[in-house]
Protein backbone atom coordinates (compact mmCIF):
# COMPACT_ATOMS: atom_id res chain seq x y z
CA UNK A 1 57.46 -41.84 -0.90
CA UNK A 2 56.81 -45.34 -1.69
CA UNK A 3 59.28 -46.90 0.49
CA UNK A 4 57.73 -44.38 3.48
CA UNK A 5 54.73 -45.02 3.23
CA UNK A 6 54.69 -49.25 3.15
CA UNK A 7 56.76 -51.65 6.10
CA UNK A 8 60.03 -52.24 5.21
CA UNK A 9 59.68 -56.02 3.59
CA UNK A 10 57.44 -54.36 1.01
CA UNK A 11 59.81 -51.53 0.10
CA UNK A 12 60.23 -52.93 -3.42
CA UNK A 13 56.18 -53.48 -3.86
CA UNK A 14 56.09 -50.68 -7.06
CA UNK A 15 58.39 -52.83 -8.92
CA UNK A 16 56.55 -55.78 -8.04
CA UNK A 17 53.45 -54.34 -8.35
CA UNK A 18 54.36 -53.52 -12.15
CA UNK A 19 56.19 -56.21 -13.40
CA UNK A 20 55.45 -56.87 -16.89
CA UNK A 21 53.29 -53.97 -17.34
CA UNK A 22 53.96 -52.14 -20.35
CA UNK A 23 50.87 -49.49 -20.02
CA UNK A 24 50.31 -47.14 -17.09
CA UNK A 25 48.89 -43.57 -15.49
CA UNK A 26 50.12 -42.37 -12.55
CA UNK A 27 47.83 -39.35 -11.13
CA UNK A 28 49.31 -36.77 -8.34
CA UNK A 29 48.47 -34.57 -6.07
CA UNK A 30 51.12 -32.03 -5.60
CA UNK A 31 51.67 -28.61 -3.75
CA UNK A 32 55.01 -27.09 -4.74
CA UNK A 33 56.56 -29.57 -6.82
CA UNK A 34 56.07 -31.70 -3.43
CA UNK A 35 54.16 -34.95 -3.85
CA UNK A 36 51.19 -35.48 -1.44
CA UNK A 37 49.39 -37.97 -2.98
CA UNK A 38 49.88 -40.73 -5.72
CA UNK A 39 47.88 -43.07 -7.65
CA UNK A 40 48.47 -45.37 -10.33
CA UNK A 41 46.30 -47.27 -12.79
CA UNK A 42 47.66 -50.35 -15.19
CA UNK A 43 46.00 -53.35 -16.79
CA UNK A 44 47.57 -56.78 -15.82
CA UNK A 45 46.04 -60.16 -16.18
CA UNK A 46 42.98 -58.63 -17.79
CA UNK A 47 41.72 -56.31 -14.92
CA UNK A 48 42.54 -52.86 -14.70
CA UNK A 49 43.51 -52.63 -11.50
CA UNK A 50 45.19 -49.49 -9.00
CA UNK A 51 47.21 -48.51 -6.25
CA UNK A 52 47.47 -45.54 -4.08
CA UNK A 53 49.29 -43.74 -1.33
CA UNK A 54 49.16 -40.80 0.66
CA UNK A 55 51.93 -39.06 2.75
CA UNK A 56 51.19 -40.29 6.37
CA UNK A 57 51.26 -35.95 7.03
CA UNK A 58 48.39 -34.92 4.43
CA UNK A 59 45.74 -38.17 5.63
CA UNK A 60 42.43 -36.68 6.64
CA UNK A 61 42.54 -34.15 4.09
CA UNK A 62 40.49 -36.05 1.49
CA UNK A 63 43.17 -36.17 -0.96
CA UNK A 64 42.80 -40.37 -0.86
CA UNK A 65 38.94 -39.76 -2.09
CA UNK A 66 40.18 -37.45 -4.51
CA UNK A 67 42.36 -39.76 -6.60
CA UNK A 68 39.80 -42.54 -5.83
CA UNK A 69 36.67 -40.35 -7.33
CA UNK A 70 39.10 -39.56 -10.18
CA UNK A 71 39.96 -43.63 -10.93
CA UNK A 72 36.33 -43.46 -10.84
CA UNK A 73 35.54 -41.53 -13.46
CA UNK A 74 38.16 -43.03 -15.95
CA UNK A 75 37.99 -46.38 -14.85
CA UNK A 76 34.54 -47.48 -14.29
CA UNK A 77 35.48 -51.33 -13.40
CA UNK A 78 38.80 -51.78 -11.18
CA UNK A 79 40.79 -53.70 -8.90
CA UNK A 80 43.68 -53.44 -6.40
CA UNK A 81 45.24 -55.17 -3.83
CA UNK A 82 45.06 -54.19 -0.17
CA UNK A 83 46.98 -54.86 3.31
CA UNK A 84 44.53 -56.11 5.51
CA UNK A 85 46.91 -56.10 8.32
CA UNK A 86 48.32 -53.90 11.23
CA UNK A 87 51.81 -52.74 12.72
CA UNK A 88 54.38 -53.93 10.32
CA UNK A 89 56.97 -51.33 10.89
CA UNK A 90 57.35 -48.81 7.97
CA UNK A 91 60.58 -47.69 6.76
CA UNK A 92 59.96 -44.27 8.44
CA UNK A 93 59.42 -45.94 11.66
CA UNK A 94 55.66 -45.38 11.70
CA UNK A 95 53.89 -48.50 11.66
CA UNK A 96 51.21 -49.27 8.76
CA UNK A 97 47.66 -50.02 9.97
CA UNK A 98 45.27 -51.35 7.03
CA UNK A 99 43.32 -49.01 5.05
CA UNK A 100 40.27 -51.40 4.47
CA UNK A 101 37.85 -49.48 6.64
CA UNK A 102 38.68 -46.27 3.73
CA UNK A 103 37.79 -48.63 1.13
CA UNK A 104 34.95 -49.64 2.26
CA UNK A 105 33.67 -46.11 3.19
CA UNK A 106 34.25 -45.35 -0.52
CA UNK A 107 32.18 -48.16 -1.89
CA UNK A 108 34.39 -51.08 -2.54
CA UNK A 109 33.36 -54.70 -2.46
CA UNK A 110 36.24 -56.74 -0.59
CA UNK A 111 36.92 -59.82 -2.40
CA UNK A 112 37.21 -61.84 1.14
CA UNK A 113 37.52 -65.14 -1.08
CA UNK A 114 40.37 -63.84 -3.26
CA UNK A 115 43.58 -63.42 -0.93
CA UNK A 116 47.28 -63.52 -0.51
CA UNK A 117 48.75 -65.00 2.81
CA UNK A 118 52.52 -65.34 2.63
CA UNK A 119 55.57 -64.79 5.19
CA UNK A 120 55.79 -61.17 3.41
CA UNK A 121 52.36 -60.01 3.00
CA UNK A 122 48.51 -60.66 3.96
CA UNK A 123 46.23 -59.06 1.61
CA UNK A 124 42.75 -59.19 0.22
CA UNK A 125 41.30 -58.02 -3.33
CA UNK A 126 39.00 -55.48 -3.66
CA UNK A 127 36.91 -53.83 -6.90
CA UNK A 128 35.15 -51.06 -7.41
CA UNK A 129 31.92 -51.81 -9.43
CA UNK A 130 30.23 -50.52 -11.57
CA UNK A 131 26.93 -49.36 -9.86
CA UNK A 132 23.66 -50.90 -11.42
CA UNK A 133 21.08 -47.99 -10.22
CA UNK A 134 18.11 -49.57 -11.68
CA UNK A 135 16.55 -52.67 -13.87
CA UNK A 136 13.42 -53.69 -15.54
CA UNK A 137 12.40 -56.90 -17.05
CA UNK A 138 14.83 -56.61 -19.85
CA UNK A 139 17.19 -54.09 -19.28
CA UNK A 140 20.16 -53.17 -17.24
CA UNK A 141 20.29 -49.36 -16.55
CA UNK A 142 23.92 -48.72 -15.04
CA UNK A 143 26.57 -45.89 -15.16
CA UNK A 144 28.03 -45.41 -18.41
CA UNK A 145 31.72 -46.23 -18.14
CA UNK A 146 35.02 -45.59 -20.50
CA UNK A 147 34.57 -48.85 -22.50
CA UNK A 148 30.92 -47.69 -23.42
CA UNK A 149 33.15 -45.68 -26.41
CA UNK A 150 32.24 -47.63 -29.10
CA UNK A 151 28.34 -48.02 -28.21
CA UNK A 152 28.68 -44.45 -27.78
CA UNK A 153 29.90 -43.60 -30.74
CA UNK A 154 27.62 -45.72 -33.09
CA UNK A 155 24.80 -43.75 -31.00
CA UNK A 156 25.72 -40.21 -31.16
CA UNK A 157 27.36 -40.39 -35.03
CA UNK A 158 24.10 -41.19 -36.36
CA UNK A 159 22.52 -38.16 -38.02
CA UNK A 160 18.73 -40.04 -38.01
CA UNK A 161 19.52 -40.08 -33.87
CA UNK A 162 20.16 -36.76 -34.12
CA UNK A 163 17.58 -35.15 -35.97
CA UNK A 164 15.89 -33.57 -33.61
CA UNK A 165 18.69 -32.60 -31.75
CA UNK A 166 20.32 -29.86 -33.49
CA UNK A 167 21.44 -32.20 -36.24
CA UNK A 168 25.12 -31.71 -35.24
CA UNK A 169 26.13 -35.96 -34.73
CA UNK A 170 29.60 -36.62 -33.73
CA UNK A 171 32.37 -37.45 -36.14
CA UNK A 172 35.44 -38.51 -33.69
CA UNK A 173 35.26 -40.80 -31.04
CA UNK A 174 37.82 -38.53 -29.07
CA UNK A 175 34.08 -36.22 -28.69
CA UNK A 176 32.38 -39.52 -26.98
CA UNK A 177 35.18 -40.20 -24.45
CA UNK A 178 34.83 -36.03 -23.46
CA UNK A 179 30.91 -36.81 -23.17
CA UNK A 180 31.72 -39.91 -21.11
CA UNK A 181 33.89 -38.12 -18.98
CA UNK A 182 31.38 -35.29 -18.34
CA UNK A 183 28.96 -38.01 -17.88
CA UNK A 184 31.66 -39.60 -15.27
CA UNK A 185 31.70 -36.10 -13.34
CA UNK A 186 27.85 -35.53 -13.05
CA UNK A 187 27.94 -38.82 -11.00
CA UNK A 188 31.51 -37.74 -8.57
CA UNK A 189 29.26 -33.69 -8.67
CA UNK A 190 25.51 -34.43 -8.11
CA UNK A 191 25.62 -38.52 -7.19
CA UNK A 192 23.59 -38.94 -10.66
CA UNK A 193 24.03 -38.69 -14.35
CA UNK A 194 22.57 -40.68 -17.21
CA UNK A 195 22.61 -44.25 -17.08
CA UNK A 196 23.76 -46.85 -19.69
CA UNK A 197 20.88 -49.16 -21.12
CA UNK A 198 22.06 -52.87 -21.07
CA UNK A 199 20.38 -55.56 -22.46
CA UNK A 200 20.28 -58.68 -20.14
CA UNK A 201 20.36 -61.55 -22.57
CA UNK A 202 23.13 -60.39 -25.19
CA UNK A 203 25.09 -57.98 -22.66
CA UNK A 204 24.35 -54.96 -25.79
CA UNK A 205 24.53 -51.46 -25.45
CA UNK A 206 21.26 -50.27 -26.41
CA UNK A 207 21.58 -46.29 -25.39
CA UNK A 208 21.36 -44.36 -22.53
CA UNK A 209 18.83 -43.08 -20.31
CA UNK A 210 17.76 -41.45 -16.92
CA UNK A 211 18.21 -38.42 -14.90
CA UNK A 212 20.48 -35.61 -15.06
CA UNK A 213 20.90 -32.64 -12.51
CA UNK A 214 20.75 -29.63 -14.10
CA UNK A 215 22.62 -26.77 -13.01
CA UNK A 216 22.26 -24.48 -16.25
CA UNK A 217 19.18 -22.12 -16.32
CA UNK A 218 16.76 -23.55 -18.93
CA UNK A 219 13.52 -22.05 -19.55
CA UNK A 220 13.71 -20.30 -16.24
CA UNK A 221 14.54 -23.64 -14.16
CA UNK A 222 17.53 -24.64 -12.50
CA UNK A 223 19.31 -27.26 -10.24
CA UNK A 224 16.47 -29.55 -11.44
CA UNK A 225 16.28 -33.44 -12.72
CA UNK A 226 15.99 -33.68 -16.33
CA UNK A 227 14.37 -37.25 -17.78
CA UNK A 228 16.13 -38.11 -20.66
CA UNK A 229 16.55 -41.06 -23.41
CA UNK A 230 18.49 -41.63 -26.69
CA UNK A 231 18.58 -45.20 -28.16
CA UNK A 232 20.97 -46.91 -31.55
CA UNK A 233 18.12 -46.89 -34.03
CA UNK A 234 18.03 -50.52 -34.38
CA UNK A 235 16.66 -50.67 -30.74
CA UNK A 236 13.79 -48.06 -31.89
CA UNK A 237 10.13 -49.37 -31.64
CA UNK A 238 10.54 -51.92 -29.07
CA UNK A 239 9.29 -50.01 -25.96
CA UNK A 240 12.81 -49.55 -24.43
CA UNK A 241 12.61 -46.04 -23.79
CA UNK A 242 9.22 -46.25 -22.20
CA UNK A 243 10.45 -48.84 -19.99
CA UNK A 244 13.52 -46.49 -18.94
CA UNK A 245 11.96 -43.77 -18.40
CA UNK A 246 9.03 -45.22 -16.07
CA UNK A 247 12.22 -46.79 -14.18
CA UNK A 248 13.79 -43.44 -13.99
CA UNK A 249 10.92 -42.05 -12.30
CA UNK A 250 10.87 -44.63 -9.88
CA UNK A 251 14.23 -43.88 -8.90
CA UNK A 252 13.74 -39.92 -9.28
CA UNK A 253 10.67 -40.48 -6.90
CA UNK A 254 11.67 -43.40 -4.56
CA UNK A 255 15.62 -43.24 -4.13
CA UNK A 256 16.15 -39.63 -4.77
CA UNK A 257 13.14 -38.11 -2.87
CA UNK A 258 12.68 -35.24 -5.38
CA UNK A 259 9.62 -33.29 -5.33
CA UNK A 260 9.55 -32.98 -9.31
CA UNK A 261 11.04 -34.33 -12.34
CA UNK A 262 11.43 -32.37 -15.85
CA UNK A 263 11.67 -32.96 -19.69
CA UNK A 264 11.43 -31.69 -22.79
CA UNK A 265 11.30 -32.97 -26.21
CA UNK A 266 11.49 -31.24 -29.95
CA UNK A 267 7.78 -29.79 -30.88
CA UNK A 268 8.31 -32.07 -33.97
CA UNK A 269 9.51 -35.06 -32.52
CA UNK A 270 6.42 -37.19 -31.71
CA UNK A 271 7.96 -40.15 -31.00
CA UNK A 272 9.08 -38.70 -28.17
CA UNK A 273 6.57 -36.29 -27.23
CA UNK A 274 4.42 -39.48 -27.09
CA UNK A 275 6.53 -41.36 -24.71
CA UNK A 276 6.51 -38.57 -21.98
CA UNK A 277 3.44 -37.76 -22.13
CA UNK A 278 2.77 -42.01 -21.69
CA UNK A 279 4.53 -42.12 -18.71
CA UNK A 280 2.91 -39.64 -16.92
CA UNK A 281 4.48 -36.12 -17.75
CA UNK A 282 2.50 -33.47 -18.26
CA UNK A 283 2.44 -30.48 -20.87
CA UNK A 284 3.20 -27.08 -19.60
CA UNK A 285 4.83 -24.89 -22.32
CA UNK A 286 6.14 -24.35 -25.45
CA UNK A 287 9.62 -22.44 -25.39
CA UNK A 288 12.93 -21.92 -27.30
CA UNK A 289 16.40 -23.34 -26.82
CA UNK A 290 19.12 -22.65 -28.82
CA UNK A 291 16.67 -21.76 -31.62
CA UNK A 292 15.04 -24.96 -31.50
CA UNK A 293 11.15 -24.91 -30.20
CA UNK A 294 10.79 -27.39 -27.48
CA UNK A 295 8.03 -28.79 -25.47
CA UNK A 296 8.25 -28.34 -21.77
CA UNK A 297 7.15 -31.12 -19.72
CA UNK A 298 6.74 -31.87 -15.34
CA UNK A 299 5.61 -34.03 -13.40
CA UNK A 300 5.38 -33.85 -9.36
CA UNK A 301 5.30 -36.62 -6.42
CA UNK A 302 1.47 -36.48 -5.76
CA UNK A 303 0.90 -37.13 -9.78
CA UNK A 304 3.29 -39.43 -9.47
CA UNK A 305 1.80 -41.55 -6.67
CA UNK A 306 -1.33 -41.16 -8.48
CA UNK A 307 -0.36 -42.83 -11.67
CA UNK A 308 2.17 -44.74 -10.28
CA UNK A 309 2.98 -45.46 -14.33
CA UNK A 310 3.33 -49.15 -15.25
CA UNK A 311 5.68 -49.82 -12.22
């Protein structure tokens, strides 16, 4: 497939590709033990970087963005190499025209400063970020990525964090990573998901916070955006998750256009009854979830643009 799929002066690029690489995924994309598509993911010179083919028959059929949203969603931060020229003649015969325009359709930045220009190959870096959807005076609020493990793990194994939260903390990290990766999928599904709070000056993981599409019916809503927050206690009583969630309404409001935004909060929790109803929530009911009783909390565009809270 390899050797197809690249010009014939690159036919041994996998080996090359890999040298001294002890540590690496492939993913596929298969239809009767036939191989349509191939990725791979590796760490080497301390980037985690990719590569990725598809058969020259199955292009078009969104099998490329497949295995990209995937690397995605495990990867967070990555890098790869690309061909950023046309025609070489592939071993097939076919002749290999540059898939830049793909990668840039999919949200890569092209490194135009980092290349390679020899007699055997022209290429040019790219990276996937990691997308930055908001920030306040303090605070980075981006999308919560593997690495996040360990921030996540002092956060949701903390039985004070999770007092009003069905008292049920986590005891493995091997739970976090599944919560990052259904984290990871909200943003491939519904294009949000909750958002990693960073703090500028030390580069900390202070919590999460944000928005979260749900799809579930809860007290007779669905397909709505949820505002949530949960901070590490040491951050607690510094204003943080006020300042998220009045940024997470901006973006609800501004970037996603939605007519309304939801939460809801533990009857007994007034910490956080008192930060919703600060940044411009409003009351509506009291209801029962999983046998805990839980305030039930809106808030629409036009009281939005009326308060327009702290922004």
């Amino acid at each position: 497939m390899w050797n197809d799929e690249y010009p014939i002066k690159l036919k041994d690029r996998f080996g090359i590709l890999l040298e001294g690489v002890e540590n690496y995924n492939h993913y596929l994309i298969e239809q009767n033990n036939n191989v349509l598509a191939w990725a791979v993911e590796f760490e080497k010179e301390k980037e985690k970087r990719f590569s990725i083919i598809v058969k020259n028959e199955y292009k078009g059929n969104g099998f490329g963005k497949l295995l990209i949203n995937r690397l995605k969603r495990d990867l967070g931060e990555f890098y790869g190499w690309v061909i950023d020229h046309n025609n070489d003649l592939k071993h097939n015969g076919a002749f290999y025209m540059t898939p830049i325009g793909f990668y840039l359709k999919n949200g890569f930045e092209i490194l135009t400063q980092q290349r390679i220009d020899s007699e055997m190959i022209s290429a040019v870096k790219v990276k996937n970020n990691v997308k930055i959807f908001a920030e306040t005076e303090r605070l980075i609020l981006r999308e919560i990525i593997p690495s996040d493990i360990d921030g996540m793990f002092e956060l949701d194994s903390d039985p004070e964090v999770h007092k009003y939260l069905g008292k049920k903390p986590l005891t493995e990290k091997e739970q976090v990573a599944n919560v990052i990766n259904f984290i990871r999928q909200q943003y491939n599904d519904n294009g949000i998901g909750r958002w990693a709070i960073i703090d500028k000056k030390t580069n900390d993981f202070i919590g999460w916070t944000g928005l979260k599409f749900v799809t579930d019916l809860t007290n007779n809503h669905k397909n709505y955006y949820d505002l949530g927050y949960r901070l590490i206690k040491k951050y607690w009583g510094q204003g943080i998750a006020t300042e998220t969630a009045i940024a997470s309404l901006n973006y609800a409001f501004e970037q996603l256009k939605t007519k309304e935004v939801y939460a809801m909060a533990d009857c007994k929790n007034d910490g956080s009854n008192k930060i919703l109803r600060k940044v411009g929530l409003n009351f509506i009911e009291k209801f029962y979830h999983e046998g805990i009783e839980l305030n039930w909390y809106k808030i629409n565009k036009n009281e939005y643009e009326n308060r327009k809270p702290n922004r």
